[in-house]
PDB file of N, CA and C in Angstrom:
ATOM      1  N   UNK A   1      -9.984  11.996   3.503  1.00  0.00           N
ATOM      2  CA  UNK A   1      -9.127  11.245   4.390  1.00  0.00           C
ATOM      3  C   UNK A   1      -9.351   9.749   4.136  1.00  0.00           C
ATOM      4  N   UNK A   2      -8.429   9.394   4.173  1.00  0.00           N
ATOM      5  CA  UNK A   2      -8.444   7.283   3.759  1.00  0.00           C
ATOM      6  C   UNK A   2      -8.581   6.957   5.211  1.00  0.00           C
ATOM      7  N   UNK A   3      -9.761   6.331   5.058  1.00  0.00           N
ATOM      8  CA  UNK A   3     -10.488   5.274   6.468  1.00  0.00           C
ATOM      9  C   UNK A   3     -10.068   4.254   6.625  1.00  0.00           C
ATOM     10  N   UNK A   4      -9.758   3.380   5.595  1.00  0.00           N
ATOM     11  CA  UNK A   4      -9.410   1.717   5.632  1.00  0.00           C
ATOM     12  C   UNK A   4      -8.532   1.766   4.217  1.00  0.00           C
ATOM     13  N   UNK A   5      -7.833   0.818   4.452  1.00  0.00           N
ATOM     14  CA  UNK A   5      -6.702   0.322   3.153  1.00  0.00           C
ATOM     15  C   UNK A   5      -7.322  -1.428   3.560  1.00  0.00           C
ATOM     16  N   UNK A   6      -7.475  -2.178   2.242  1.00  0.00           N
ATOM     17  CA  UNK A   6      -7.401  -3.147   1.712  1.00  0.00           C
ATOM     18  C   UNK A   6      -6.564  -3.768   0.776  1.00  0.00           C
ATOM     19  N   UNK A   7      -5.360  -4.593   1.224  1.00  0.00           N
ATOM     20  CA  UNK A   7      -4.655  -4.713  -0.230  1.00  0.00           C
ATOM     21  C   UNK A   7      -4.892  -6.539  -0.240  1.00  0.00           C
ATOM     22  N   UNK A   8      -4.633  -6.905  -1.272  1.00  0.00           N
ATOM     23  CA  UNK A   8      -4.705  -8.427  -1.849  1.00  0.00           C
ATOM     24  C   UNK A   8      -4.141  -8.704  -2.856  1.00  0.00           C
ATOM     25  N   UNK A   9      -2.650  -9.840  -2.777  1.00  0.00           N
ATOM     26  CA  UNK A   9      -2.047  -9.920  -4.195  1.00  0.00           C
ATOM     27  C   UNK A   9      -0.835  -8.886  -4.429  1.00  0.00           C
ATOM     28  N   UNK A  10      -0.524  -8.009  -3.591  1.00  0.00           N
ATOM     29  CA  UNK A  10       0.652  -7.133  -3.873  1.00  0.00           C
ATOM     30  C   UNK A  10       1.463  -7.498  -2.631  1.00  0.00           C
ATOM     31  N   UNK A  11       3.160  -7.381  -3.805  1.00  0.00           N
ATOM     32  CA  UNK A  11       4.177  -8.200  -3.422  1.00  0.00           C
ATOM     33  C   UNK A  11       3.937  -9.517  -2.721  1.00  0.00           C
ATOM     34  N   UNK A  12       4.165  -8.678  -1.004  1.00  0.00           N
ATOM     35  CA  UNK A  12       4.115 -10.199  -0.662  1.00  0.00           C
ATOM     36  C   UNK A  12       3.003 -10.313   0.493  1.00  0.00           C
ATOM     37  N   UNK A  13       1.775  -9.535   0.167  1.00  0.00           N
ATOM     38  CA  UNK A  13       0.706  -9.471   1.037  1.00  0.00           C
ATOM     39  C   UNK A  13      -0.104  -9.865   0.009  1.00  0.00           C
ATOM     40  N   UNK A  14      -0.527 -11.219   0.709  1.00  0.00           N
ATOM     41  CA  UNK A  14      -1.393 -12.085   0.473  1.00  0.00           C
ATOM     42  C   UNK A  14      -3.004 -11.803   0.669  1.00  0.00           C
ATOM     43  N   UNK A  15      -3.302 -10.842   1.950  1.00  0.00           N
ATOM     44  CA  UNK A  15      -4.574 -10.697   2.165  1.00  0.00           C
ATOM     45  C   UNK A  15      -4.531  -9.599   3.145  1.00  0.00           C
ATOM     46  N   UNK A  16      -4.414  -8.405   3.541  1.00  0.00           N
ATOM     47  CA  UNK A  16      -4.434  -7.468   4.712  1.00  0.00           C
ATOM     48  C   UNK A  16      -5.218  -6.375   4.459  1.00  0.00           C
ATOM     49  N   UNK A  17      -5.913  -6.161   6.049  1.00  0.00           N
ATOM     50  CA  UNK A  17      -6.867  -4.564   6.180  1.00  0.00           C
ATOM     51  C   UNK A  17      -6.341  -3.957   7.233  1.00  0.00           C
ATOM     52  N   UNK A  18      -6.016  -2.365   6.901  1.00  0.00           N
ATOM     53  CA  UNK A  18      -6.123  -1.419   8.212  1.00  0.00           C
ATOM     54  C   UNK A  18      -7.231  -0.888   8.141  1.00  0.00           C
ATOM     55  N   UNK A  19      -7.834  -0.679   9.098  1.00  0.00           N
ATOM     56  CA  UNK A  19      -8.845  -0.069   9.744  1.00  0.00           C
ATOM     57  C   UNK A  19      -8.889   0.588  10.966  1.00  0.00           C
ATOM     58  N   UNK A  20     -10.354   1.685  10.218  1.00  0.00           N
ATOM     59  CA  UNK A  20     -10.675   2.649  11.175  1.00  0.00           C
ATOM     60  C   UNK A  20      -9.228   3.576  11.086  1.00  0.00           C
ATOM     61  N   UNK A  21      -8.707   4.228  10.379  1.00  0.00           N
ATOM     62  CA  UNK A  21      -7.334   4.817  10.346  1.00  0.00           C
ATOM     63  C   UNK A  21      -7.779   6.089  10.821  1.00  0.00           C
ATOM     64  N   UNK A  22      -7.193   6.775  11.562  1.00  0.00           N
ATOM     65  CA  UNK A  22      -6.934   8.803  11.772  1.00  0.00           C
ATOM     66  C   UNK A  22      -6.148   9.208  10.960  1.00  0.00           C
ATOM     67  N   UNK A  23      -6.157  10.391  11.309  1.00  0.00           N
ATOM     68  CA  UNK A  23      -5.542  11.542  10.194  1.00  0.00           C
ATOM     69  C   UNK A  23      -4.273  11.240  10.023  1.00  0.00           C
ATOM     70  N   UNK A  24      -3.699  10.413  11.758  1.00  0.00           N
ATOM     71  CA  UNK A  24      -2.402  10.601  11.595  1.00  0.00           C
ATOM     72  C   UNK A  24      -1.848   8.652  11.785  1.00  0.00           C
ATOM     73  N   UNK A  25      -1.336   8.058  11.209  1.00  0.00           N
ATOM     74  CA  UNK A  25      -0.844   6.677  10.834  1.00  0.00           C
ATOM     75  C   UNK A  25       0.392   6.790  10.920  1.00  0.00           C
ATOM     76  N   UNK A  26       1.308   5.800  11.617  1.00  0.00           N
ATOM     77  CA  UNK A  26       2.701   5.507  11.712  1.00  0.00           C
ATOM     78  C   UNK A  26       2.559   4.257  11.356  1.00  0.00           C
ATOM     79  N   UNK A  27       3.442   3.726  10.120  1.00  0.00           N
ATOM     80  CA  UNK A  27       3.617   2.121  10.184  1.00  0.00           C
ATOM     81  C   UNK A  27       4.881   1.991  10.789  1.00  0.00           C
ATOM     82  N   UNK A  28       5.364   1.123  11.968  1.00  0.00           N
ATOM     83  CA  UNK A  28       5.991   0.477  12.518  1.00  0.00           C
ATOM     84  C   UNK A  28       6.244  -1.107  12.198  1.00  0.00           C
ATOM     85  N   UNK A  29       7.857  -1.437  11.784  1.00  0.00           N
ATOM     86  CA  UNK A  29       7.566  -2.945  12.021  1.00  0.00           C
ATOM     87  C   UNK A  29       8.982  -3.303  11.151  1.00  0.00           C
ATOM     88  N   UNK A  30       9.479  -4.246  11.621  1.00  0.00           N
ATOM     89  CA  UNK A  30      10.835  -4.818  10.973  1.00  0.00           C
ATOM     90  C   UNK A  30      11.219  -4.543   9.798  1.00  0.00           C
ATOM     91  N   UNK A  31      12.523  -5.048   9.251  1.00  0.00           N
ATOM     92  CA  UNK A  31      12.583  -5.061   7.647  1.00  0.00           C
ATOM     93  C   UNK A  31      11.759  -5.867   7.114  1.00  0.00           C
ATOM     94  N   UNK A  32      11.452  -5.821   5.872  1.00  0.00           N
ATOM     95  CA  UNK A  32      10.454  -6.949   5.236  1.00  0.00           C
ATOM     96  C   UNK A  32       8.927  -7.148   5.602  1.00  0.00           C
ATOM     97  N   UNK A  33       8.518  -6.478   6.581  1.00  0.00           N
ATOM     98  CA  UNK A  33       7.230  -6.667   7.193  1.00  0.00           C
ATOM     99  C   UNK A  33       5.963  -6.053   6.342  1.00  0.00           C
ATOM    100  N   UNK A  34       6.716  -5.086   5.483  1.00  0.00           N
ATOM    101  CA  UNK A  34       5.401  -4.954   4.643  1.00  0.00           C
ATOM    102  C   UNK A  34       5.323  -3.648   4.254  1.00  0.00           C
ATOM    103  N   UNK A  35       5.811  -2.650   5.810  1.00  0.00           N
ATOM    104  CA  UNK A  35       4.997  -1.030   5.344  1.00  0.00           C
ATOM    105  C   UNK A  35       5.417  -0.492   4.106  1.00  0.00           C
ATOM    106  N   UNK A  36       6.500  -0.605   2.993  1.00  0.00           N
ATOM    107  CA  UNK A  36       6.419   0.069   2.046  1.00  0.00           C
ATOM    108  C   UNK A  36       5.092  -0.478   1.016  1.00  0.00           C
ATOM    109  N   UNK A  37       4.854  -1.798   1.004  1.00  0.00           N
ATOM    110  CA  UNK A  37       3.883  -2.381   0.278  1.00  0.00           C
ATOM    111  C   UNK A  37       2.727  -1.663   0.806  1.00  0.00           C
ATOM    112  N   UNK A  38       2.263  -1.170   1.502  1.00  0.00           N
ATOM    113  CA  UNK A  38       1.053  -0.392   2.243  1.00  0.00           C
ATOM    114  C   UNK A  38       0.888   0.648   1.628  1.00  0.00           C
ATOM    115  N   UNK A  39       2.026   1.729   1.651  1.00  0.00           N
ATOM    116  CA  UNK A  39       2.436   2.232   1.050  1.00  0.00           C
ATOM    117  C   UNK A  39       2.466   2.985  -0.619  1.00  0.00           C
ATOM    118  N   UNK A  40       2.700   1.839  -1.300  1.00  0.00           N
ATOM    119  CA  UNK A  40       2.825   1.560  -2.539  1.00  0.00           C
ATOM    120  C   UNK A  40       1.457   0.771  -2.978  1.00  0.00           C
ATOM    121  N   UNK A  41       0.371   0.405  -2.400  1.00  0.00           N
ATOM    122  CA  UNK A  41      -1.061   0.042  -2.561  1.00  0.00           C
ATOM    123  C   UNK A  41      -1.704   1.090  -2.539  1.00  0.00           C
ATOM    124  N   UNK A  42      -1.514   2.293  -1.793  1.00  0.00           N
ATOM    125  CA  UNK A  42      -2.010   3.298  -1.807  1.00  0.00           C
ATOM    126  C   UNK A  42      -1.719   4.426  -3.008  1.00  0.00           C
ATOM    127  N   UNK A  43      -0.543   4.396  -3.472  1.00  0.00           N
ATOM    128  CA  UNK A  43       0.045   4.937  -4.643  1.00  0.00           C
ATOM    129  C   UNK A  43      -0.902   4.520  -5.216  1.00  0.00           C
ATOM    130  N   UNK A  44      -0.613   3.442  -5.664  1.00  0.00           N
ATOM    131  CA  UNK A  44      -1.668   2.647  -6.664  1.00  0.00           C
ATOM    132  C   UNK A  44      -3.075   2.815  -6.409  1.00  0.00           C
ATOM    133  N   UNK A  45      -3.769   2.560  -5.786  1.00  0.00           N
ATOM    134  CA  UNK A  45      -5.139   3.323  -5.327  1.00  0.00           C
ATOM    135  C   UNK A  45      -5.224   4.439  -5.631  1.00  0.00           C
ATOM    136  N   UNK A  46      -4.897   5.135  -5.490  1.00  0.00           N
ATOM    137  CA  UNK A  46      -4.920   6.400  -5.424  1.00  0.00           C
ATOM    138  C   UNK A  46      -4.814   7.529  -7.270  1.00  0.00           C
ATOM    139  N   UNK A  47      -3.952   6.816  -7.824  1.00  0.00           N
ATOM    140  CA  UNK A  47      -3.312   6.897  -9.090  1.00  0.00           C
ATOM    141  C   UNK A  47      -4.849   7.432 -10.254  1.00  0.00           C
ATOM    142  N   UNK A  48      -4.870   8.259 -10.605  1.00  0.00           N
ATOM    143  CA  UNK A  48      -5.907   7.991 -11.980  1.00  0.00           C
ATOM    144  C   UNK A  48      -5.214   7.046 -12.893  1.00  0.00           C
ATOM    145  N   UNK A  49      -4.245   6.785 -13.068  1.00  0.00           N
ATOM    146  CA  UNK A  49      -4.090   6.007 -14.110  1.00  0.00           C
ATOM    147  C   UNK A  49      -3.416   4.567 -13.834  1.00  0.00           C
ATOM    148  N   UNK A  50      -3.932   3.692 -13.288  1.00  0.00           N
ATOM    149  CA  UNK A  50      -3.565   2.383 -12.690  1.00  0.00           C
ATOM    150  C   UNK A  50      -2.574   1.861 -12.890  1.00  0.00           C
ATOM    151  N   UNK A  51      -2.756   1.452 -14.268  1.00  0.00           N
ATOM    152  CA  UNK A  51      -1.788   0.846 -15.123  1.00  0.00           C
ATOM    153  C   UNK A  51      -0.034   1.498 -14.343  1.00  0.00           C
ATOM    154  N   UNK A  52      -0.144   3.118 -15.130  1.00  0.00           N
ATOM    155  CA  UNK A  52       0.900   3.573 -15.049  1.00  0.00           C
ATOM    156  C   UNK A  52       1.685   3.131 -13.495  1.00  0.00           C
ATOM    157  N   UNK A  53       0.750   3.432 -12.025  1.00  0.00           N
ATOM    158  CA  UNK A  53       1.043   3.433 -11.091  1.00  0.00           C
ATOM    159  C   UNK A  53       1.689   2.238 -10.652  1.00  0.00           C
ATOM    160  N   UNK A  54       1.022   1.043 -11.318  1.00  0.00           N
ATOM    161  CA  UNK A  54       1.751  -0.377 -11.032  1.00  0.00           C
ATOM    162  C   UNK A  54       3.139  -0.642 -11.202  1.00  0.00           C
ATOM    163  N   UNK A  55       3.105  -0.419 -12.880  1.00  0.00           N
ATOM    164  CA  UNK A  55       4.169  -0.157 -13.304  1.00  0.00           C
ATOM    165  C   UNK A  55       5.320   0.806 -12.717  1.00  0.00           C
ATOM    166  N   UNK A  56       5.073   1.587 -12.267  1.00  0.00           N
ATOM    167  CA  UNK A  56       6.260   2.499 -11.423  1.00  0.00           C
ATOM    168  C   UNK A  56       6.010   1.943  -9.977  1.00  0.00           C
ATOM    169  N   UNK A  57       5.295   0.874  -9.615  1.00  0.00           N
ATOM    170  CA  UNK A  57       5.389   0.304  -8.187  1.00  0.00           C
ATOM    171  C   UNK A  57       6.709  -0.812  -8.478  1.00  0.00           C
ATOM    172  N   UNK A  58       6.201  -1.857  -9.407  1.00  0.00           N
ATOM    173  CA  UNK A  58       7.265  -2.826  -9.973  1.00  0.00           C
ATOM    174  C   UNK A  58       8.243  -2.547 -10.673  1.00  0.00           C
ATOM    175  N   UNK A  59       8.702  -1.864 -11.378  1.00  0.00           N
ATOM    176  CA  UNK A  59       9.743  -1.629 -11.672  1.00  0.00           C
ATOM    177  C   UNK A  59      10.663  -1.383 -10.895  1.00  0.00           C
ATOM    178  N   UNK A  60      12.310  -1.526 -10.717  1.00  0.00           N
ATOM    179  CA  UNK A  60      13.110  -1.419  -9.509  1.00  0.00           C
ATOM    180  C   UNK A  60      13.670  -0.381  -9.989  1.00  0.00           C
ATOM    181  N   UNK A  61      13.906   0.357  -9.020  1.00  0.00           N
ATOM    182  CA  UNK A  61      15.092   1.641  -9.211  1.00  0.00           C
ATOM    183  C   UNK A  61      16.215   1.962  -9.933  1.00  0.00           C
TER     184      UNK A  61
END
């Protein structure tokens, strides 16, 4: 289970931590506010292969 997310430098989050997370997480919050970047840090985290994961974060649809 993921306890804390740290991201820094992706898109347009400059510096952010969630913490202390449960099993169960809702991101809430306007357009633009961030949660797909949360999101998509975790992809990337998560990824064995980094590189690849970035790359299919940045690239657009």
């Amino acid at each position: 289970m993921i306890q804390a997310v740290e991201i820094k430098g992706l898109r347009g989050i400059r510096s952010g931590s969630l913490t202390d997370l449960t099993p169960l997480v809702v991101l809430v919050g306007p357009n633009g506010s961030g949660k797909s970047t949360v999101i998509e840090g975790i992809l990337i985290a998560a990824s064995p292969t980094t590189a690849e994961a970035i790359v299919e974060v940045i690239t657009p649809p």
